[in-house]
Protein backbone atom coordinates (compact mmCIF):
# COMPACT_ATOMS: atom_id res chain seq x y z
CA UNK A 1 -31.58 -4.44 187.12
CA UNK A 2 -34.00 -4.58 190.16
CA UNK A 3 -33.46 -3.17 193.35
CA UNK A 4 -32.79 -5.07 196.05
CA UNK A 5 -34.53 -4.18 199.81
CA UNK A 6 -32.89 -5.56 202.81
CA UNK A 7 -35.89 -7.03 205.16
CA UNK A 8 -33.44 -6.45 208.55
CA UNK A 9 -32.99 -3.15 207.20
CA UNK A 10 -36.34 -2.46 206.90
CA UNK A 11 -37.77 -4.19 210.22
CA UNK A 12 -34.84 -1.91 211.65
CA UNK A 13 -36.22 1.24 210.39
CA UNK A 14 -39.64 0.08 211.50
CA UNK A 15 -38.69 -0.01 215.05
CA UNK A 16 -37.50 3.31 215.08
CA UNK A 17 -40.44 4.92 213.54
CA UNK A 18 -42.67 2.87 216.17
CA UNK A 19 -40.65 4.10 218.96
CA UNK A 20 -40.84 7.76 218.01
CA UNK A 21 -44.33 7.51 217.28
CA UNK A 22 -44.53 6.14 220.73
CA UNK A 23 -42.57 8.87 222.75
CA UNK A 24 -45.24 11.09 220.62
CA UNK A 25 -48.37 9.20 221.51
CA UNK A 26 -47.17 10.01 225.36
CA UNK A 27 -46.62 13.83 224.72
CA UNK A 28 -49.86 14.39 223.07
CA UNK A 29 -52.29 13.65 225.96
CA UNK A 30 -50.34 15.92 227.84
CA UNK A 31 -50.95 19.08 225.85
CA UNK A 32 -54.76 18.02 225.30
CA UNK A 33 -57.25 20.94 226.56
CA UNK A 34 -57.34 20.64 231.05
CA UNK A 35 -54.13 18.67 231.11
CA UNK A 36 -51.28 20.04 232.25
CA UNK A 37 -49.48 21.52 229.60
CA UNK A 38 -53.31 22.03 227.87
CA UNK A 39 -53.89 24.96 230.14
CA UNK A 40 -53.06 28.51 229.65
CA UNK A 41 -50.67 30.27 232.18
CA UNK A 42 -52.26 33.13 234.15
CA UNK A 43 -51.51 36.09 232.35
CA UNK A 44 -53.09 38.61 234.45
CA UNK A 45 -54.50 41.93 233.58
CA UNK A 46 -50.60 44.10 233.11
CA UNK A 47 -50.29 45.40 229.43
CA UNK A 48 -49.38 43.21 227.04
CA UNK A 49 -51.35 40.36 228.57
CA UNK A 50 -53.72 40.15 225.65
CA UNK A 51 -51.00 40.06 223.94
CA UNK A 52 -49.43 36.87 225.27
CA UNK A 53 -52.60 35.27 225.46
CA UNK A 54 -52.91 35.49 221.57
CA UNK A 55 -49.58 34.54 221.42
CA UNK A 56 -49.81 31.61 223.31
CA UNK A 57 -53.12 30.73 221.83
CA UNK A 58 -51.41 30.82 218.63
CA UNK A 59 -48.25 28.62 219.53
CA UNK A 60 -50.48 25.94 221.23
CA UNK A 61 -52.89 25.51 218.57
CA UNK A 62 -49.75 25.57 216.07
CA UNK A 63 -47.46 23.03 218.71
CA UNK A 64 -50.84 20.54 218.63
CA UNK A 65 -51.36 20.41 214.80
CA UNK A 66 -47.81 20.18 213.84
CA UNK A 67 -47.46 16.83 216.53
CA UNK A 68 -51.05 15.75 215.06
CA UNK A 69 -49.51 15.79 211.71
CA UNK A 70 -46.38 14.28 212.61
CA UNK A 71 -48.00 11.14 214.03
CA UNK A 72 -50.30 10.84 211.13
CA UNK A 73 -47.18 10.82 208.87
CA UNK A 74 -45.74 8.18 211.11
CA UNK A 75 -48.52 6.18 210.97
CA UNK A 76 -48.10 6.95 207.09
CA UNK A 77 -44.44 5.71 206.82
CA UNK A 78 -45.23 2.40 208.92
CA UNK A 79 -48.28 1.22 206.65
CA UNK A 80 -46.14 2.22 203.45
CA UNK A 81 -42.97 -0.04 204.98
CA UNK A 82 -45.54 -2.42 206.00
CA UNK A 83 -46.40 -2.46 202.47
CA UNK A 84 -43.17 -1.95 201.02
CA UNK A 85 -42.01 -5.33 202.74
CA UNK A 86 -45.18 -7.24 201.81
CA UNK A 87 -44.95 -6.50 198.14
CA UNK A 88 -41.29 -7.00 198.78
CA UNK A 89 -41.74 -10.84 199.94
CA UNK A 90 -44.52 -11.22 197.07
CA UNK A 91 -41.99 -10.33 194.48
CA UNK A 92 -39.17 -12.40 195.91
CA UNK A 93 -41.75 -15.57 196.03
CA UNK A 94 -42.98 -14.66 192.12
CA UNK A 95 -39.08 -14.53 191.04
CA UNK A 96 -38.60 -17.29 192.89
CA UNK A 97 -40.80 -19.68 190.93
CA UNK A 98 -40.03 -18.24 187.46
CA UNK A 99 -36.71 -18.73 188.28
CA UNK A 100 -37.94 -22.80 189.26
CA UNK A 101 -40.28 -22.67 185.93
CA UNK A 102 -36.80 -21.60 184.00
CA UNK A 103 -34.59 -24.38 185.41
CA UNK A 104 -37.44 -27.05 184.55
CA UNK A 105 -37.69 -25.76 181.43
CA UNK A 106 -34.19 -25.80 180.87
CA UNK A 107 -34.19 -29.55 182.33
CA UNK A 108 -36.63 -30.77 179.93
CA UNK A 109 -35.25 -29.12 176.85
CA UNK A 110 -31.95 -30.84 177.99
CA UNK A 111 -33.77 -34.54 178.66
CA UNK A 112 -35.49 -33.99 174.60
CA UNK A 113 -31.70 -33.86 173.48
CA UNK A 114 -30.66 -37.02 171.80
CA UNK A 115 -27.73 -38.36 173.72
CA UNK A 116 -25.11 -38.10 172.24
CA UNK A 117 -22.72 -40.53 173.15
CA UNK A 118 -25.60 -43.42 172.57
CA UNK A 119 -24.48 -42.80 168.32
């Protein structure tokens, strides 16, 4: 038994990915290197400072890959639904006609039948 995929379903999904992944592609200027929340804070020279400049080094660098990877996975999931709904319409096309190719078949076996009430 196949599995059937609901195309509003799908489409549905779609447009939620898109939007995320369009909330994201607004955050992710902002944190580039000179933008606002690019720039490190002034630490000053107390003790610890070096500190919290690694520190924050370390959690920007680690905030900006994690949101580059998330938008490359979301551009990931739409080309695989993209995908997923293109192969889905191919196979519903393909059962269609077999499904046609049956019934003609079946229609011609049935018109090769002698009739039976010409005896």
């Amino acid at each position: 038994m196949g599995t059937e995929l609901d195309p509003e379903a799908l489409e549905e999904y779609r447009t939620v990915i898109r939007g995320q992944l369009d909330h994201l592609e607004a955050i992710i200027p902002v944190l580039s290197n000179g933008e606002p929340l690019g720039r490190m804070p002034a630490f000053g020279q107390m003790d610890g400072s070096n500190t919290a400049r690694e520190n924050y080094t370390a959690f920007h660098e680690t905030t900006w890959n994690n949101l580059q990877d998330l938008r490359e996975a979301m551009y990931g999931m739409i080309k695989t639904l993209n995908e997923t709904a293109d192969l889905a319409e191919e196979s519903d096309q393909a059962a269609a006609t077999d499904m046609q190719a049956n019934y003609d078949d079946l229609l011609g076996d049935a018109s090769t039948q002698p009739d039976s009430d010409a005896v």
